[in-house]
Structures are given as C-alpha cells and as structure tokens.
C-alpha atoms as a PDB file:
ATOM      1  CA  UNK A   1     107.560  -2.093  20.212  1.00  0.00           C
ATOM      2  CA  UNK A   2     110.509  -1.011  22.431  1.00  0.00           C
ATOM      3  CA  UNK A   3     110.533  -0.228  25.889  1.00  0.00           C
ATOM      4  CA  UNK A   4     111.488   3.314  25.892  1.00  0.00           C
ATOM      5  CA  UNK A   5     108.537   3.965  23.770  1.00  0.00           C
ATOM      6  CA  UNK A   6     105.899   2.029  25.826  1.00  0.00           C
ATOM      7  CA  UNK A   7     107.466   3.917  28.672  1.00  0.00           C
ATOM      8  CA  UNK A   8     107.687   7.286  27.166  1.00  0.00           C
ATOM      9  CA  UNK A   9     103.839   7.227  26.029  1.00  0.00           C
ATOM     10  CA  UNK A  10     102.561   6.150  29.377  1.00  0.00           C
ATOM     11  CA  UNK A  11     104.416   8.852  31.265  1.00  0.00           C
ATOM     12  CA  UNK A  12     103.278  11.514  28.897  1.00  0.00           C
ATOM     13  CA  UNK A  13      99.593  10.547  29.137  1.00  0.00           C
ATOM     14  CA  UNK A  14     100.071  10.461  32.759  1.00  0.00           C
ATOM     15  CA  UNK A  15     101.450  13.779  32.851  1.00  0.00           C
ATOM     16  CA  UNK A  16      98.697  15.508  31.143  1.00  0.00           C
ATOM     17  CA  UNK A  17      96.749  15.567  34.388  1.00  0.00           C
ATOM     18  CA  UNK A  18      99.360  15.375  38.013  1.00  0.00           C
ATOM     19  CA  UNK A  19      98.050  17.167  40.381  1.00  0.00           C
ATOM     20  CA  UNK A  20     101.200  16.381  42.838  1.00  0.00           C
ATOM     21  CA  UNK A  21      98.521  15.742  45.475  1.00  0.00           C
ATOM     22  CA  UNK A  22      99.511  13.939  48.775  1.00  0.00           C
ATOM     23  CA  UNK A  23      96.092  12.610  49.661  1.00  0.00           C
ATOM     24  CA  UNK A  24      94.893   9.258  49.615  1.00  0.00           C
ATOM     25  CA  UNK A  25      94.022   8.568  46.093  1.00  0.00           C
ATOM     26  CA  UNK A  26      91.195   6.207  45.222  1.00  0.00           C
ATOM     27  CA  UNK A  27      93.296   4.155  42.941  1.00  0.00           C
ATOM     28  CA  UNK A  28      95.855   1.437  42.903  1.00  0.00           C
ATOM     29  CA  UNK A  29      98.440   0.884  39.872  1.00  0.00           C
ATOM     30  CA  UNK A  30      98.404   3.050  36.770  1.00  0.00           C
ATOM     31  CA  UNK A  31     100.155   0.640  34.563  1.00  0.00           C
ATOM     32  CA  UNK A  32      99.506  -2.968  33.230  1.00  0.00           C
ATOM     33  CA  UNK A  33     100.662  -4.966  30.084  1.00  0.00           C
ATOM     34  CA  UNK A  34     102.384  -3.094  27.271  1.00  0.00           C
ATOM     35  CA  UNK A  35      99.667  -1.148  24.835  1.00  0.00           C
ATOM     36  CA  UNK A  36      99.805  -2.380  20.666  1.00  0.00           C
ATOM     37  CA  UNK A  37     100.838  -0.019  18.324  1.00  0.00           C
ATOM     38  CA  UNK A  38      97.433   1.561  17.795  1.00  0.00           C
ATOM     39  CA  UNK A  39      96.604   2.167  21.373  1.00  0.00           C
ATOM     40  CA  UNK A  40      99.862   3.969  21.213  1.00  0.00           C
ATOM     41  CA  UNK A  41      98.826   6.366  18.302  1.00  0.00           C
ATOM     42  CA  UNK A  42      95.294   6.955  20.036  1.00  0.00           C
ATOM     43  CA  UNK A  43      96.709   8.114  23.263  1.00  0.00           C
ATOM     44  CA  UNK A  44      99.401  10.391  21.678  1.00  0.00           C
ATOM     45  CA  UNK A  45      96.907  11.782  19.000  1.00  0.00           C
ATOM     46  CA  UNK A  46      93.227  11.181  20.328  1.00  0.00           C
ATOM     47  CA  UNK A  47      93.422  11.424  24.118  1.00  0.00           C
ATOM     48  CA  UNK A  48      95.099  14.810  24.320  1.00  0.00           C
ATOM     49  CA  UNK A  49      91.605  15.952  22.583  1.00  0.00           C
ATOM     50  CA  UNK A  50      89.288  15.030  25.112  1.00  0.00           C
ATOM     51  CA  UNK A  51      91.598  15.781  28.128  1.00  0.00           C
ATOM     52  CA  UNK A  52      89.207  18.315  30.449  1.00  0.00           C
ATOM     53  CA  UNK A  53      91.686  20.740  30.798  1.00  0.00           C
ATOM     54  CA  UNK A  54      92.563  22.237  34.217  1.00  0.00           C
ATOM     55  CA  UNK A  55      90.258  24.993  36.042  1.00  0.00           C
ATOM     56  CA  UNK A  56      87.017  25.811  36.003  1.00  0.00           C
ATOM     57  CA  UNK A  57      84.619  23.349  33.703  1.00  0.00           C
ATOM     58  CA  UNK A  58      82.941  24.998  31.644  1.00  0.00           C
ATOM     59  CA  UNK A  59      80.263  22.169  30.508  1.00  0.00           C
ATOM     60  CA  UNK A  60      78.249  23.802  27.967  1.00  0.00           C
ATOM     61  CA  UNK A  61      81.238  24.659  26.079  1.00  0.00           C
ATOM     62  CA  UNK A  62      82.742  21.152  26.900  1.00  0.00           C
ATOM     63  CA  UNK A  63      79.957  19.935  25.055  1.00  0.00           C
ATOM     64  CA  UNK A  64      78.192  22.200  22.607  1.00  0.00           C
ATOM     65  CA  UNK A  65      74.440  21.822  22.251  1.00  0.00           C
ATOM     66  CA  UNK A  66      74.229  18.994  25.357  1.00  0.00           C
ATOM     67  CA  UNK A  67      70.759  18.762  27.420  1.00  0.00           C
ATOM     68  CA  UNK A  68      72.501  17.045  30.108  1.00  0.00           C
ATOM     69  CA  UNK A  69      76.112  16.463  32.175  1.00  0.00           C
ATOM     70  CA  UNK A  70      77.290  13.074  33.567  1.00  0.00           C
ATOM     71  CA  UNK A  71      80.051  12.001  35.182  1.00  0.00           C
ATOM     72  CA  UNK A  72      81.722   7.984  35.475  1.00  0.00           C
ATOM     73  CA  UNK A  73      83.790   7.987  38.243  1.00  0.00           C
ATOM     74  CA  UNK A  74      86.515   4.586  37.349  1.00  0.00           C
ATOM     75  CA  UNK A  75      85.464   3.707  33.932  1.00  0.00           C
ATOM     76  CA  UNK A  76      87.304   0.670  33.746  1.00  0.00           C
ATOM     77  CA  UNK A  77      87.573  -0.604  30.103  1.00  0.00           C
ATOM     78  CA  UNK A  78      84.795   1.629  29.100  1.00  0.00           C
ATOM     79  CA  UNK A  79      81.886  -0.267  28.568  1.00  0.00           C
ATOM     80  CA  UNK A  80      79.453   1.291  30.357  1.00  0.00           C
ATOM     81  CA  UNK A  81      80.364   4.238  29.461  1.00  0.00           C
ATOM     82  CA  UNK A  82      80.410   3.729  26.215  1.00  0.00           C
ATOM     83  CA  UNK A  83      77.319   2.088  26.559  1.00  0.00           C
ATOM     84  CA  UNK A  84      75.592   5.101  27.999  1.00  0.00           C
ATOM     85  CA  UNK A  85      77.517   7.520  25.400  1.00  0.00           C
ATOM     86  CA  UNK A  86      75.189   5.765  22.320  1.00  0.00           C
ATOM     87  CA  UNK A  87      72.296   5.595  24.377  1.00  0.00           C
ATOM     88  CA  UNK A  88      71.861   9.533  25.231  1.00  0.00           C
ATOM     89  CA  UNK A  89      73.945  11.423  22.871  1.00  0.00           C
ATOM     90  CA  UNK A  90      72.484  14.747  23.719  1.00  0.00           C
ATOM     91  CA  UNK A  91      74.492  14.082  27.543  1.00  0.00           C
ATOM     92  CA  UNK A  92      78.094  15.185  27.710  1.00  0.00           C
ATOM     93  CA  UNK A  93      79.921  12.530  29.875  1.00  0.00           C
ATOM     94  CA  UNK A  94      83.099  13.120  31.296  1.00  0.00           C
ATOM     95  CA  UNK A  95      85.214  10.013  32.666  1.00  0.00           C
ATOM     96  CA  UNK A  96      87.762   9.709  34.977  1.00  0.00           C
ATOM     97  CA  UNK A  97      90.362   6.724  34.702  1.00  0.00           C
ATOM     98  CA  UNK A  98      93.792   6.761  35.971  1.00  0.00           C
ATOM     99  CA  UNK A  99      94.734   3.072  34.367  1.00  0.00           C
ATOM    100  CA  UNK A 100      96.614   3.563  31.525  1.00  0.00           C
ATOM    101  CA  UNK A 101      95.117   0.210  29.742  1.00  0.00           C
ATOM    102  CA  UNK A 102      90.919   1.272  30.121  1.00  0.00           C
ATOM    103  CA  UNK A 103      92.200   4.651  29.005  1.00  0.00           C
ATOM    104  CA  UNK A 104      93.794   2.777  25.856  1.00  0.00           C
ATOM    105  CA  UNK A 105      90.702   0.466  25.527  1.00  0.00           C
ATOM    106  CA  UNK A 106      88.376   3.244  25.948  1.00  0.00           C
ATOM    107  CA  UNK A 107      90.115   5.564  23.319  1.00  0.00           C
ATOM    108  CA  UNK A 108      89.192   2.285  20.804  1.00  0.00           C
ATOM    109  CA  UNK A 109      85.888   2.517  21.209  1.00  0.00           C
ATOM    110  CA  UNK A 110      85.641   6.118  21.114  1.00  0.00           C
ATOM    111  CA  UNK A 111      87.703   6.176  17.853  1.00  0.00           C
ATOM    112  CA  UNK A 112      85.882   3.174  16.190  1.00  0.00           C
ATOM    113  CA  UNK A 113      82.432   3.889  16.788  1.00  0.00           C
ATOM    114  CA  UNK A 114      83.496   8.204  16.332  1.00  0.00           C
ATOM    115  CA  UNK A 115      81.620   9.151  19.915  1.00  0.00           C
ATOM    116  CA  UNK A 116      81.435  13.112  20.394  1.00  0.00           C
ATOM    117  CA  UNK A 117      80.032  13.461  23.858  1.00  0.00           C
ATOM    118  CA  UNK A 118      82.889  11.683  25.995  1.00  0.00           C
ATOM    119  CA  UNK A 119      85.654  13.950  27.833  1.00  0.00           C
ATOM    120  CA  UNK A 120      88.224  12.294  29.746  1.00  0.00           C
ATOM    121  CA  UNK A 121      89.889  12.584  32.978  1.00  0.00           C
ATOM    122  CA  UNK A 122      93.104  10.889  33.563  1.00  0.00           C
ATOM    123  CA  UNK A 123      93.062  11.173  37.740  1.00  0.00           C
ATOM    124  CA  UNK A 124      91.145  10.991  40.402  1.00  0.00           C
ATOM    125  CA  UNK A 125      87.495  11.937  39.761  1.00  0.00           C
ATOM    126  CA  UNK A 126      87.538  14.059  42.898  1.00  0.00           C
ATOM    127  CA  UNK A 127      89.779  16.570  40.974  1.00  0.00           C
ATOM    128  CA  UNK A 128      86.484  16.535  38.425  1.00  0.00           C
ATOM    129  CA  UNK A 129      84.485  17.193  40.880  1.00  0.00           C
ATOM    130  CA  UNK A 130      85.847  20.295  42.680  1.00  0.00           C
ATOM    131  CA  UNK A 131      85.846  22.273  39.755  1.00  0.00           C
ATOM    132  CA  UNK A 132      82.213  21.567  38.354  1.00  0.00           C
ATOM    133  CA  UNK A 133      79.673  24.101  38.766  1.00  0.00           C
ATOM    134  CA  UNK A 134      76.812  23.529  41.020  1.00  0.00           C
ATOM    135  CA  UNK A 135      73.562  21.731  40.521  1.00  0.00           C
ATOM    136  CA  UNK A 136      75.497  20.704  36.802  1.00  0.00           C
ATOM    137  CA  UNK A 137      75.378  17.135  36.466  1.00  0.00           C
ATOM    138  CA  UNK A 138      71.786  14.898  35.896  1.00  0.00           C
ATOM    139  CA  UNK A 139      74.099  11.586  36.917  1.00  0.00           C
ATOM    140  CA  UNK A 140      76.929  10.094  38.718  1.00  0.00           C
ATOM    141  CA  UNK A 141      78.014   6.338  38.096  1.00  0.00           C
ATOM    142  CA  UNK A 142      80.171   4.547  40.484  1.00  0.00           C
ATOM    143  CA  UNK A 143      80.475   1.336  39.187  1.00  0.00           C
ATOM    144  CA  UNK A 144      82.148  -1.521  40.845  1.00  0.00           C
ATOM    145  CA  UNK A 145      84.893   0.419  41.989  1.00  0.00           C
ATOM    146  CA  UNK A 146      87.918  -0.644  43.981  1.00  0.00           C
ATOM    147  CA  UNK A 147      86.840  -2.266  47.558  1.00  0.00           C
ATOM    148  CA  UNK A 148      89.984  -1.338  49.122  1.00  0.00           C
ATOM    149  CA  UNK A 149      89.256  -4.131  51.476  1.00  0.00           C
ATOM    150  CA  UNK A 150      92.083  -3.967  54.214  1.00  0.00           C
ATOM    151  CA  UNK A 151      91.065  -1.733  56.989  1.00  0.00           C
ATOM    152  CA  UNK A 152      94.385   0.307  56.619  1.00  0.00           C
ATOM    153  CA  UNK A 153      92.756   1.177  52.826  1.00  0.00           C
ATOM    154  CA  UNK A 154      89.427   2.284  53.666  1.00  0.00           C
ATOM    155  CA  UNK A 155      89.548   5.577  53.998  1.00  0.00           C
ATOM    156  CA  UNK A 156      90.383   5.271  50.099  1.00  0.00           C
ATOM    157  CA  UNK A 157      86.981   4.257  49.278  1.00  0.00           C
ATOM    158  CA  UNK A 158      85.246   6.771  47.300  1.00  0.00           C
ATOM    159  CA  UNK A 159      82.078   6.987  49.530  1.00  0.00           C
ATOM    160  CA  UNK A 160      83.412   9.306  52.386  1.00  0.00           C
ATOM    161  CA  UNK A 161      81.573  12.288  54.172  1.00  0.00           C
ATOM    162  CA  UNK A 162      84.294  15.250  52.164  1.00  0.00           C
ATOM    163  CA  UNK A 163      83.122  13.329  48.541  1.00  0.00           C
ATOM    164  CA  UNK A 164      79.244  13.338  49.835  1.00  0.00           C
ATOM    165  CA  UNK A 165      79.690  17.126  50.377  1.00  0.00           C
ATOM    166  CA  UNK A 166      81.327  17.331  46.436  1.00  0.00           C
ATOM    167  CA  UNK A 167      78.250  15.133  44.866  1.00  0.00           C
ATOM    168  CA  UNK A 168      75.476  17.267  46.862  1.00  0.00           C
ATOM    169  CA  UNK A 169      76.960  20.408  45.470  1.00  0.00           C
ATOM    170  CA  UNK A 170      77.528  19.781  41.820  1.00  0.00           C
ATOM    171  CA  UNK A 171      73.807  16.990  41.174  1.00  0.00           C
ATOM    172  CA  UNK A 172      70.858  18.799  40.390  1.00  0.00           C
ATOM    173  CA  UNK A 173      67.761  18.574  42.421  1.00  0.00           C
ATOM    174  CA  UNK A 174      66.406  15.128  41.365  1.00  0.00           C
ATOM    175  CA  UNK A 175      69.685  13.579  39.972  1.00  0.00           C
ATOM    176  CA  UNK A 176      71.031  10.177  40.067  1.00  0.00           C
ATOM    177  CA  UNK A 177      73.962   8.623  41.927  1.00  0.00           C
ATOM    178  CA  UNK A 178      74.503   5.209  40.813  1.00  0.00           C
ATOM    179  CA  UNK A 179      76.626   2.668  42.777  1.00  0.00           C
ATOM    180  CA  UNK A 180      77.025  -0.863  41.300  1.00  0.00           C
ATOM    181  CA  UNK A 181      79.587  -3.376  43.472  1.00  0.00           C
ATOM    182  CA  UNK A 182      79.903  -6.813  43.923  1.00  0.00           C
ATOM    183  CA  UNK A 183      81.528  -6.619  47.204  1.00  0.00           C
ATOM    184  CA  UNK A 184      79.457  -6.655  50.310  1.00  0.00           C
ATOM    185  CA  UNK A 185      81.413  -5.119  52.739  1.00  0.00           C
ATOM    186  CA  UNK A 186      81.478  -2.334  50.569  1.00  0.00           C
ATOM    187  CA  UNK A 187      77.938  -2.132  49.819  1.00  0.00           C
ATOM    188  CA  UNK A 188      77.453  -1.950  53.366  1.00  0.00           C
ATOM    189  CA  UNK A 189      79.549   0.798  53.531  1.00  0.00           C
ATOM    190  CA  UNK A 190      78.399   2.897  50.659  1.00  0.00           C
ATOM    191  CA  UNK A 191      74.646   2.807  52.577  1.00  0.00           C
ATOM    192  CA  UNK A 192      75.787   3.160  55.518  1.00  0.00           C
ATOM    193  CA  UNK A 193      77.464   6.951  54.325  1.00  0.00           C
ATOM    194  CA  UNK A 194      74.507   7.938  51.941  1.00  0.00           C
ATOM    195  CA  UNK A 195      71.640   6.509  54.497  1.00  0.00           C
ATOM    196  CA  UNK A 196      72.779   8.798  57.144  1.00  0.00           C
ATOM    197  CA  UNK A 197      72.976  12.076  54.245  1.00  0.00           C
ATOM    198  CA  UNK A 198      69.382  13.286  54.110  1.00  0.00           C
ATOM    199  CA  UNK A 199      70.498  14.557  50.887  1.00  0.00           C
ATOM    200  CA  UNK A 200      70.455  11.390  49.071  1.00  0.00           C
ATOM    201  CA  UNK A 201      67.062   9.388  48.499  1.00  0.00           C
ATOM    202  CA  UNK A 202      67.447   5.583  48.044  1.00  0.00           C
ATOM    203  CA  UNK A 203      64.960   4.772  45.301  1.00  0.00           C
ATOM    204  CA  UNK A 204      64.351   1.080  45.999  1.00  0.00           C
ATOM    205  CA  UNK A 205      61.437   0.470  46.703  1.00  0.00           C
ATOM    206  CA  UNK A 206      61.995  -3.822  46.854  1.00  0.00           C
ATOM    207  CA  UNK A 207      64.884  -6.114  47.066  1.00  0.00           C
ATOM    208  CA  UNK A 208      64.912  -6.552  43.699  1.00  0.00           C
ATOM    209  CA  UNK A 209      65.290  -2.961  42.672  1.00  0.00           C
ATOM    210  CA  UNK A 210      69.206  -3.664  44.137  1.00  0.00           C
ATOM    211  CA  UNK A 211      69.535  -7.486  43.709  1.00  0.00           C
ATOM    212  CA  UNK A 212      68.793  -7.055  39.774  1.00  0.00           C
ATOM    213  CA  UNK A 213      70.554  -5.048  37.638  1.00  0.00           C
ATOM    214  CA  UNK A 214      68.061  -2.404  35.817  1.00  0.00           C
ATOM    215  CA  UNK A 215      67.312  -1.723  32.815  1.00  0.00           C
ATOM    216  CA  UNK A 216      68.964   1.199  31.592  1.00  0.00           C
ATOM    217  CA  UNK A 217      71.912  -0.169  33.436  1.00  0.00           C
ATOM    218  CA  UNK A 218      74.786  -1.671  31.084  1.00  0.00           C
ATOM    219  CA  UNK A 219      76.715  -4.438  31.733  1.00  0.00           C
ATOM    220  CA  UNK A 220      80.235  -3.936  32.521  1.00  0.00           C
ATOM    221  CA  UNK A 221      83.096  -6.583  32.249  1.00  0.00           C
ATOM    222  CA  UNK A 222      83.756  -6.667  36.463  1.00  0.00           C
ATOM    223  CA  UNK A 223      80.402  -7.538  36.472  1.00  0.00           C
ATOM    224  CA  UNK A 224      80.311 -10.729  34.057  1.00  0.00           C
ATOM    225  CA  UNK A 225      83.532 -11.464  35.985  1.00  0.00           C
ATOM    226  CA  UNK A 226      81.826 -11.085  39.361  1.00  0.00           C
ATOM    227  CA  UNK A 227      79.151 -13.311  37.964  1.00  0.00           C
ATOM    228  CA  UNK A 228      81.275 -16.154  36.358  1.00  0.00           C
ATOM    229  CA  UNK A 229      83.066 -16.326  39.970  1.00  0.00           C
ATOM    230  CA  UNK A 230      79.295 -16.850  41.378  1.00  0.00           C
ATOM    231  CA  UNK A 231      79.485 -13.664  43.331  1.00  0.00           C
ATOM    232  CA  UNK A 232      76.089 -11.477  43.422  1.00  0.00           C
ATOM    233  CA  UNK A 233      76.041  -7.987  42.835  1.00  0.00           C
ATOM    234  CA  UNK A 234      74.662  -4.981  44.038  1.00  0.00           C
ATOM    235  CA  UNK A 235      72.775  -1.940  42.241  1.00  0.00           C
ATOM    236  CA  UNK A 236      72.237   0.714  44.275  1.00  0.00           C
ATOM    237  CA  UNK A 237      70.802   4.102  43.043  1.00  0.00           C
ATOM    238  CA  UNK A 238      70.181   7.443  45.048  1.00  0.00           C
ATOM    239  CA  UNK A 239      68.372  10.741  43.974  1.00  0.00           C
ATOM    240  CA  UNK A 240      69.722  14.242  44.735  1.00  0.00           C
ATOM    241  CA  UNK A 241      67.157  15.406  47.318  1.00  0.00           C
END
C-alpha cells in the first residue's frame, strides 16, 4: 500500500466530520500505524454510511423501529460497543471516535458480524451531544477514557461542569451514565464533578458495586491491559435524577 493512499483515506475520513473548532478537544492523536487493504475499503465504502450527519439528530429516523438511544463517548477498538450492539439490538447506539485505527477496527466488526444499530461519530462526542434532543438517550458510556494526567491537560477531561449541563439535558429521567477508568486521579475527579450535580444519583450501594466490574458491563481491551499491568479499575455508574 503506498503512502499517498494511506494518507489520502485518512484525511478524507477525517474530513467527513471538522468542525474547525478551537476548543480544547478531549482527544490526543488521530493517526497510528498504516490501515490493511480492507480497513481501507471499509472506511471509503462502509463508514460514510453510518456517519451522523451534521444538524439536528433525528434518532428515530437514525434508527428505524429502536426502543432506546445510547451514546459511547471514545469507543476505542470497539469492543464494548460492539458488545452492547448484540446484546440490545432494539437500542440505536451512536459512537464517537476520532482515532482513525478503532474507527478501522470498529468498521470490521460492524461489517463481519452485519450490525444495524451502530452510527458513528468521527469527533468529539460533545459535537453529538449538542445536537440531540432532550430527555433522548436511556445511556451514556464513558469508558476508560483519556486521563489527561498533566495539570496543564485537565481541563480536557470529559467530566467538566459545560459537559454535565449537555448529559442532564439530553438522559431521560432514570438513565444511566457509565464511567469505567483505571486511573485514580481521574476517578477522583469524575466524583468529585457528578457528586456535587444533584442531578446525577450514584447507584452504589457497596464497594464492590465500583471495585467489580458488573454484569452487563463488557470487557474492553484498556481494561485487560490495565489488568495485566496489575492496575485496578474503577466502575462507576450514575442515574439521571
């Protein structure tokens, strides 16, 4: 595979969603190692057909005949999302990725195993979540998202008082924010923002309701790598109040 053509394909998926926004975005890099040929063809012919196009969302017609509306915000590589695709297929789940390579690995799965209820966003989820109606969505999955770590990077973190506001707006009464990390700074963080939000409900109810990872909960491949480094994880989950 030639350069020009790896290049060309990742700067037209890439275009199919700039905003030209200035704001701190809550990724890093968009790019890694050179996709194979058939990543290639799926993001020229398959990923153009789940792009949620700009505007209003209209999630009904997104997703004809869905009960439900959930959103992954940093899908990685997919699996969970994926995951939780097969396991309610009556939801319409729309996920937002900006890394060129979990789109690609994504588009796989979605091709091989010929999903129907996945939409994709190739940006920053906040873009998502701006144009969703109110009260729309039964879930929202954070899961292990970036740390941003350095001081000078936090207000990048996804859990800030302006994404709060977005979240309250478009769950339902009763929905689910789910926040899985295996960094406890962040942790900290996250509870320390949705603790202080009397909208949001934390629904443990013992330690290890966030020290175990629940059923219903699929396994994603930060987490086996989190594990295999002997770092513990965090589930967290909150309910629209």
């Amino acid at each position: 595979m030639g350069t020009n053509r790896y290049r060309a394909s990742t700067e037209a998926a890439l275009r199919l969603t700039e905003t030209g926004s200035r704001r701190s975005d809550l990724y890093g890099r968009r790019t890694g190692r050179p996709l194979s040929g058939q990543q290639e063809a799926l993001i020229g012919s398959l990923l153009p057909r789940l792009i949620v196009s700009s505007g209003s969302i209209d999630l009904p017609s997104l997703f004809p005949g869905a009960k439900n509306f959930a959103l992954e915000v940093g899908f990685g590589g997919g699996e969970h999302l994926v995951a939780q695709s097969q396991a309610f297929p009556s939801t319409g789940f729309i996920g937002c990725e900006p890394f060129l390579n979990g789109l690609a690995k994504l588009l796989s799965q979605i091709d091989a195993l010929a999903l129907k209820n996945i939409r994709i966003h190739t940006d920053d989820a906040r873009d998502v979540l701006v144009r969703l109606p109110d009260q729309s969505l039964s879930s929202v999955f954070v899961m292990f998202p970036d740390p941003w770590p350095k001081v000078r990077h936090h207000k990048r973190r996804f859990f800030q008082r302006q994404t709060l506001d977005l979240l309250a707006r478009v769950l339902r009464p009763g929905g689910e924010l789910r926040l899985a990390t295996d960094h406890m700074d962040y942790a900290r963080w996250a509870l320390a923002h949705l603790m202080a939000d009397v909208r949001f409900r934390w629904s443990a109810r013992s330690a290890a309701d966030w020290r175990v990872r629940p059923e219903g909960w699929p396994p994603t491949r930060y987490e086996q790598k989190a594990l295999i480094a002997g770092r513990s994880c965090v589930y967290l989950a909150f309910q629209r109040a």
